[in-house]
PDB file of N, CA and C in Angstrom:
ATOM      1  N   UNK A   1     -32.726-116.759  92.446  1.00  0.00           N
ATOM      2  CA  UNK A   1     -33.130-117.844  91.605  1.00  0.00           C
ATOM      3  C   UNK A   1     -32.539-117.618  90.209  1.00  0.00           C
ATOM      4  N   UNK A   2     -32.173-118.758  89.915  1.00  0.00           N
ATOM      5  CA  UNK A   2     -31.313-118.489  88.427  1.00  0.00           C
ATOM      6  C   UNK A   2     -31.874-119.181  87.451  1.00  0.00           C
ATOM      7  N   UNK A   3     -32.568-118.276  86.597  1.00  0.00           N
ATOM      8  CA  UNK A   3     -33.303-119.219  85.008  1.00  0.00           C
ATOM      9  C   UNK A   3     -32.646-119.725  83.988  1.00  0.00           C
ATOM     10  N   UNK A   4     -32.902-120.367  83.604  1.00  0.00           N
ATOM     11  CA  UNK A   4     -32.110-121.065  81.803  1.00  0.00           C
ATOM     12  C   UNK A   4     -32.702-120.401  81.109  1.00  0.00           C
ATOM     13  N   UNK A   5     -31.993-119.666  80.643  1.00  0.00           N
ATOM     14  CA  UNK A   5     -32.332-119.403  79.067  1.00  0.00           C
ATOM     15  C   UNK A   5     -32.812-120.570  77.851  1.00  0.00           C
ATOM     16  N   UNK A   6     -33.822-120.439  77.155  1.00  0.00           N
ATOM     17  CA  UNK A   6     -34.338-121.296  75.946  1.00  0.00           C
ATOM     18  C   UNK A   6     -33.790-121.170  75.013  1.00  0.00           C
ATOM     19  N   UNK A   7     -33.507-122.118  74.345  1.00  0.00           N
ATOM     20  CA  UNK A   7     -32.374-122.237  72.884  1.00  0.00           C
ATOM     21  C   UNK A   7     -33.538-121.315  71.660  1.00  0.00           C
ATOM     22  N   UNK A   8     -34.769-120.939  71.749  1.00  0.00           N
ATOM     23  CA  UNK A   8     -35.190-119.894  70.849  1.00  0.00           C
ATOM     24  C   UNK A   8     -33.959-118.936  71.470  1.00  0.00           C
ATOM     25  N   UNK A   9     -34.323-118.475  72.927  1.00  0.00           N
ATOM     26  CA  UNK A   9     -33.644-116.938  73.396  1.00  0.00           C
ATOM     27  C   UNK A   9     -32.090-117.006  72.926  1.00  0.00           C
ATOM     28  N   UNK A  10     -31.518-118.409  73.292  1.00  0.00           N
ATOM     29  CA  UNK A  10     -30.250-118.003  72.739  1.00  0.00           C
ATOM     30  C   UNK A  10     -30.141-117.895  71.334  1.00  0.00           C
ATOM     31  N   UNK A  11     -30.237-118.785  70.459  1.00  0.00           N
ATOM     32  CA  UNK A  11     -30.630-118.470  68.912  1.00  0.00           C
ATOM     33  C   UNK A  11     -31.096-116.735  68.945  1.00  0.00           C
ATOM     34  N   UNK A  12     -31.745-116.152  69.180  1.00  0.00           N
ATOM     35  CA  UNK A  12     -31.907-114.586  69.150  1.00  0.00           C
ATOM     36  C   UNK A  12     -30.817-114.130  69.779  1.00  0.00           C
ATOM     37  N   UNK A  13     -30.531-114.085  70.824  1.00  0.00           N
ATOM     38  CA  UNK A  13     -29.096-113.239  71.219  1.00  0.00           C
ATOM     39  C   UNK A  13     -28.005-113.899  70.015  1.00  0.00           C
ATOM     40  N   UNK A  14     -28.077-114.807  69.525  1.00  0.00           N
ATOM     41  CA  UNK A  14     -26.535-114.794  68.692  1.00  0.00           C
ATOM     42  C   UNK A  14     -26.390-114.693  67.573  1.00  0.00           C
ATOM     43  N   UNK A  15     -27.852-113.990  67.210  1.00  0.00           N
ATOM     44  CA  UNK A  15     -28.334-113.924  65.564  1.00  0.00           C
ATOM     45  C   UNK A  15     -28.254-112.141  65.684  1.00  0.00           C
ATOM     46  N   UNK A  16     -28.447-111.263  67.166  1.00  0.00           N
ATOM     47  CA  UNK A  16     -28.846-110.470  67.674  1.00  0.00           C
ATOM     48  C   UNK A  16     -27.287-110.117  67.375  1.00  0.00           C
ATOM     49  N   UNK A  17     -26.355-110.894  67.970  1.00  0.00           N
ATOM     50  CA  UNK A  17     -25.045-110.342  68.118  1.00  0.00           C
ATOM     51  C   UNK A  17     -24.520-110.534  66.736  1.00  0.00           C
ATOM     52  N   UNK A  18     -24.534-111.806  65.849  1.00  0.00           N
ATOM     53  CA  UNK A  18     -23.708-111.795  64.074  1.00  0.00           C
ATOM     54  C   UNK A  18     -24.574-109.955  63.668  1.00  0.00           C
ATOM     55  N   UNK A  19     -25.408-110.418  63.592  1.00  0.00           N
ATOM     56  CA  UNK A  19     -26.141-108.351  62.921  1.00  0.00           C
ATOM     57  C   UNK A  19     -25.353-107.888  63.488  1.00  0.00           C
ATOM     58  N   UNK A  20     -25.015-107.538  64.482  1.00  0.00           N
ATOM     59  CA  UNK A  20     -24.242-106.231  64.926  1.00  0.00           C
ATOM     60  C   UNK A  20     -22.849-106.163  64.551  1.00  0.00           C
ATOM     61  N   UNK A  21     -22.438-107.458  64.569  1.00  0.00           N
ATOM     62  CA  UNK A  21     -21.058-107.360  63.972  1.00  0.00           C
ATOM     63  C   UNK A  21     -21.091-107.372  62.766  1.00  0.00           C
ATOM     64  N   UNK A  22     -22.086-107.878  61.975  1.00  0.00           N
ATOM     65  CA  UNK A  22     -22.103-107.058  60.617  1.00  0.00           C
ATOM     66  C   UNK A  22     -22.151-105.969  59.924  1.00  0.00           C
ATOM     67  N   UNK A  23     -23.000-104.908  61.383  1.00  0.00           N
ATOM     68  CA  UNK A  23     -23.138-103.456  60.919  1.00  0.00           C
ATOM     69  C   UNK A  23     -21.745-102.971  61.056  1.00  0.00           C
ATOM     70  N   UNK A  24     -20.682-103.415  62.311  1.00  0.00           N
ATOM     71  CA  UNK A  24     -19.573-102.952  62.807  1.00  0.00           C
ATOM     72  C   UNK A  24     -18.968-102.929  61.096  1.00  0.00           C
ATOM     73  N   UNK A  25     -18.945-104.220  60.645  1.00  0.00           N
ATOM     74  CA  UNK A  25     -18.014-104.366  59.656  1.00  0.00           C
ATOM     75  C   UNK A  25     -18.365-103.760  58.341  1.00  0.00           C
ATOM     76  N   UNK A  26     -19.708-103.335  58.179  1.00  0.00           N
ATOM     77  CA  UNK A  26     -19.941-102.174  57.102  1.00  0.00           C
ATOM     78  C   UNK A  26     -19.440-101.298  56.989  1.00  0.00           C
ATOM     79  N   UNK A  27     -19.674-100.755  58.534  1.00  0.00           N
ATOM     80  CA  UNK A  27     -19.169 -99.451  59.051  1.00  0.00           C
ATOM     81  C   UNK A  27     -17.054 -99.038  59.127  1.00  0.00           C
ATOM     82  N   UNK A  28     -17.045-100.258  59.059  1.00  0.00           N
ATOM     83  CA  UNK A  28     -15.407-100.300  58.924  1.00  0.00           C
ATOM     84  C   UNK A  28     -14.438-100.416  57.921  1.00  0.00           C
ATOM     85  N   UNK A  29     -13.591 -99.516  57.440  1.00  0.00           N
ATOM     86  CA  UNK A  29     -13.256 -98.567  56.425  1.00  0.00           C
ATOM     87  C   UNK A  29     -12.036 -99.895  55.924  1.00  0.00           C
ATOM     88  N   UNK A  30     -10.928-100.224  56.953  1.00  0.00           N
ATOM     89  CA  UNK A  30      -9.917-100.859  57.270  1.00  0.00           C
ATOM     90  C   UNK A  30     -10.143-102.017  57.268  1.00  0.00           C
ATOM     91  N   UNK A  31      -8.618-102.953  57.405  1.00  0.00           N
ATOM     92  CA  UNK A  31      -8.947-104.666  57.703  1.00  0.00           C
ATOM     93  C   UNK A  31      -8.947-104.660  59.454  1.00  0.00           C
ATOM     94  N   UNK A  32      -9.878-105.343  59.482  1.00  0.00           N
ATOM     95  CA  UNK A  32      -9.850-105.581  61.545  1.00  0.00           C
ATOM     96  C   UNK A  32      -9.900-107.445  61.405  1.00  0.00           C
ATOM     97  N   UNK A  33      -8.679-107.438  62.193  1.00  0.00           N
ATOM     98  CA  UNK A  33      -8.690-109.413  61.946  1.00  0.00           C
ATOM     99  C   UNK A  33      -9.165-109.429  63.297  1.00  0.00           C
ATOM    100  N   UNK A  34      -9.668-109.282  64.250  1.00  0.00           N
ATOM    101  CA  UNK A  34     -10.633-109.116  65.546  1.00  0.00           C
ATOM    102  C   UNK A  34     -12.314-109.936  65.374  1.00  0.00           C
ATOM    103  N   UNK A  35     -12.449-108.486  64.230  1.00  0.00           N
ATOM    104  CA  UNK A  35     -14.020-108.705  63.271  1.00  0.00           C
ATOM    105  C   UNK A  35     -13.967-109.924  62.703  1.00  0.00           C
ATOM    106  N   UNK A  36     -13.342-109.974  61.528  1.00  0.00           N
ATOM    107  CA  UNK A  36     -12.995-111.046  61.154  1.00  0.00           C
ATOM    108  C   UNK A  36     -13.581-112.330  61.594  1.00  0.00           C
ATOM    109  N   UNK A  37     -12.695-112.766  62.829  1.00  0.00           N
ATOM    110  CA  UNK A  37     -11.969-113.838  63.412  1.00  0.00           C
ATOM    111  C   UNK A  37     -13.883-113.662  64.868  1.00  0.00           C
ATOM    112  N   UNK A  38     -14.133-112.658  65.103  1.00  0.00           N
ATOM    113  CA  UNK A  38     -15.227-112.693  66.087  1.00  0.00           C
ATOM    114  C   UNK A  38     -16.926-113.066  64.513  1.00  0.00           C
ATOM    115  N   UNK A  39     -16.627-112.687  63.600  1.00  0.00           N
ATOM    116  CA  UNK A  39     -17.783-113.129  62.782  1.00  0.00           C
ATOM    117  C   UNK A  39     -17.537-114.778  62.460  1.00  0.00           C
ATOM    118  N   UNK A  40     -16.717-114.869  61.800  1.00  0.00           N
ATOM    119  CA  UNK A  40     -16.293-116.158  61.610  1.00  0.00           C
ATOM    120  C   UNK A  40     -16.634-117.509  62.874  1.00  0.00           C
ATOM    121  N   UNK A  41     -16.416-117.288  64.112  1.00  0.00           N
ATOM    122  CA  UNK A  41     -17.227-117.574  65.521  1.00  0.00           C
ATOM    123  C   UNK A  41     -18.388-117.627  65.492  1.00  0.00           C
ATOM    124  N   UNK A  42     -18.895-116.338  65.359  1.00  0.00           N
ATOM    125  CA  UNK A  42     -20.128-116.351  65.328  1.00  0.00           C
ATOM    126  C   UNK A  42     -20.763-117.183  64.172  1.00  0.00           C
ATOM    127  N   UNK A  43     -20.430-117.036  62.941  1.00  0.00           N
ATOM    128  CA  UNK A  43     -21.060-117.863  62.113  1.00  0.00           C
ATOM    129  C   UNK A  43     -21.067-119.387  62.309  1.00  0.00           C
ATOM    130  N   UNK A  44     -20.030-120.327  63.086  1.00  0.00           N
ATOM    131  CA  UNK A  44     -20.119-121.544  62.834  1.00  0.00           C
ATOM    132  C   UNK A  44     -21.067-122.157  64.577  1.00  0.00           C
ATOM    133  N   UNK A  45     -21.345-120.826  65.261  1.00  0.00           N
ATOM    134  CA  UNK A  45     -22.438-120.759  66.492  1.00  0.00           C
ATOM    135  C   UNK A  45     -23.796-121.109  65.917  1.00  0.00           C
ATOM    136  N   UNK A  46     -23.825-120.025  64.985  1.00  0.00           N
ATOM    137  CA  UNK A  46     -25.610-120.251  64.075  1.00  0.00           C
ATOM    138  C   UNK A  46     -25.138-121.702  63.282  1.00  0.00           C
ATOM    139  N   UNK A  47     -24.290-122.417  62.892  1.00  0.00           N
ATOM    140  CA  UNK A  47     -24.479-123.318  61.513  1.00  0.00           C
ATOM    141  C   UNK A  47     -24.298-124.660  63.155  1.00  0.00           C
ATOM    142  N   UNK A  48     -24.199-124.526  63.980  1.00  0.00           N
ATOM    143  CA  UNK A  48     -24.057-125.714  64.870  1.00  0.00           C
ATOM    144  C   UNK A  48     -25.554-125.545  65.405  1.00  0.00           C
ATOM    145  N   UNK A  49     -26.196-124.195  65.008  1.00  0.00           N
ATOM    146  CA  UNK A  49     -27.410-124.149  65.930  1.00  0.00           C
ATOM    147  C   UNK A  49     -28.762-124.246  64.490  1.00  0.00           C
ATOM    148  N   UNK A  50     -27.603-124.720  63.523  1.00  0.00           N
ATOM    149  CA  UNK A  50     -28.916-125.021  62.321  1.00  0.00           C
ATOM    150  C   UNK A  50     -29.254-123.914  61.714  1.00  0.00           C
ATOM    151  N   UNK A  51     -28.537-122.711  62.146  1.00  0.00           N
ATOM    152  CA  UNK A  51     -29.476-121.488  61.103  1.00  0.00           C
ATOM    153  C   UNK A  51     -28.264-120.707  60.206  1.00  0.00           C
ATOM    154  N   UNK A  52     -28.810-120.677  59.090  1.00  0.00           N
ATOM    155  CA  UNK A  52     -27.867-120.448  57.865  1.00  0.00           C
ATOM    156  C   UNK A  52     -27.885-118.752  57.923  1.00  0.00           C
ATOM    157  N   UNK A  53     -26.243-118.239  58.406  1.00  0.00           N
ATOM    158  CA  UNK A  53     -25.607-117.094  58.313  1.00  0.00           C
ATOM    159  C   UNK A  53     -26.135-116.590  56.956  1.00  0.00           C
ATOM    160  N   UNK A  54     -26.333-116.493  56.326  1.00  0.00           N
ATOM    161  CA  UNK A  54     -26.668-116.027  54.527  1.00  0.00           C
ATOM    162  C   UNK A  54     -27.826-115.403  55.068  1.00  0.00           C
ATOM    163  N   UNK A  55     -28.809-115.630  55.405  1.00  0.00           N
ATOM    164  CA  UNK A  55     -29.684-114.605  55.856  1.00  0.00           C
ATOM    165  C   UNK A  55     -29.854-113.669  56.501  1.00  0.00           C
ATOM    166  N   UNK A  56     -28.776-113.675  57.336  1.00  0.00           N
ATOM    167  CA  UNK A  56     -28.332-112.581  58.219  1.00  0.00           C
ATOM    168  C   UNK A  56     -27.468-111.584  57.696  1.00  0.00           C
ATOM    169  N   UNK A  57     -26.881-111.828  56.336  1.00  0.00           N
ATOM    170  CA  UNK A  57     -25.820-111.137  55.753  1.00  0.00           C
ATOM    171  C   UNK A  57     -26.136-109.559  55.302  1.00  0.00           C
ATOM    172  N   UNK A  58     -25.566-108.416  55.166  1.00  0.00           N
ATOM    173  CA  UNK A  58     -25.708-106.960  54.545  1.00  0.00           C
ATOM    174  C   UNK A  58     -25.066-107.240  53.460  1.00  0.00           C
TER     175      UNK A  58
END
């Protein structure tokens, strides 16, 4: 049996995943156009899903 996920759960997994790629990119000394180009994604995921990246920011 295969469930749907609820747009709360996804909203948490992709707020779950911008944090982590934010810690990546603290943690990263160098330019990574990967990071970059995978935050940048991610951010216009949360602004289509209504929730403002700025709060999520380090």
């Amino acid at each position: 049996m295969i469930e749907e996920m609820t747009l709360d759960e996804l909203k948490q997994i992709i707020i779950d995943y911008y944090v982590n790629l934010q810690r990546i990119k603290k943690a990263d000394t160098g330019d990574n156009p990967e990071l970059n180009y995978q935050l940048r994604v991610v951010k216009n995921k949360l602004a289509s899903l209504g929730i403002p990246s700025e709060e999520y920011e380090m």
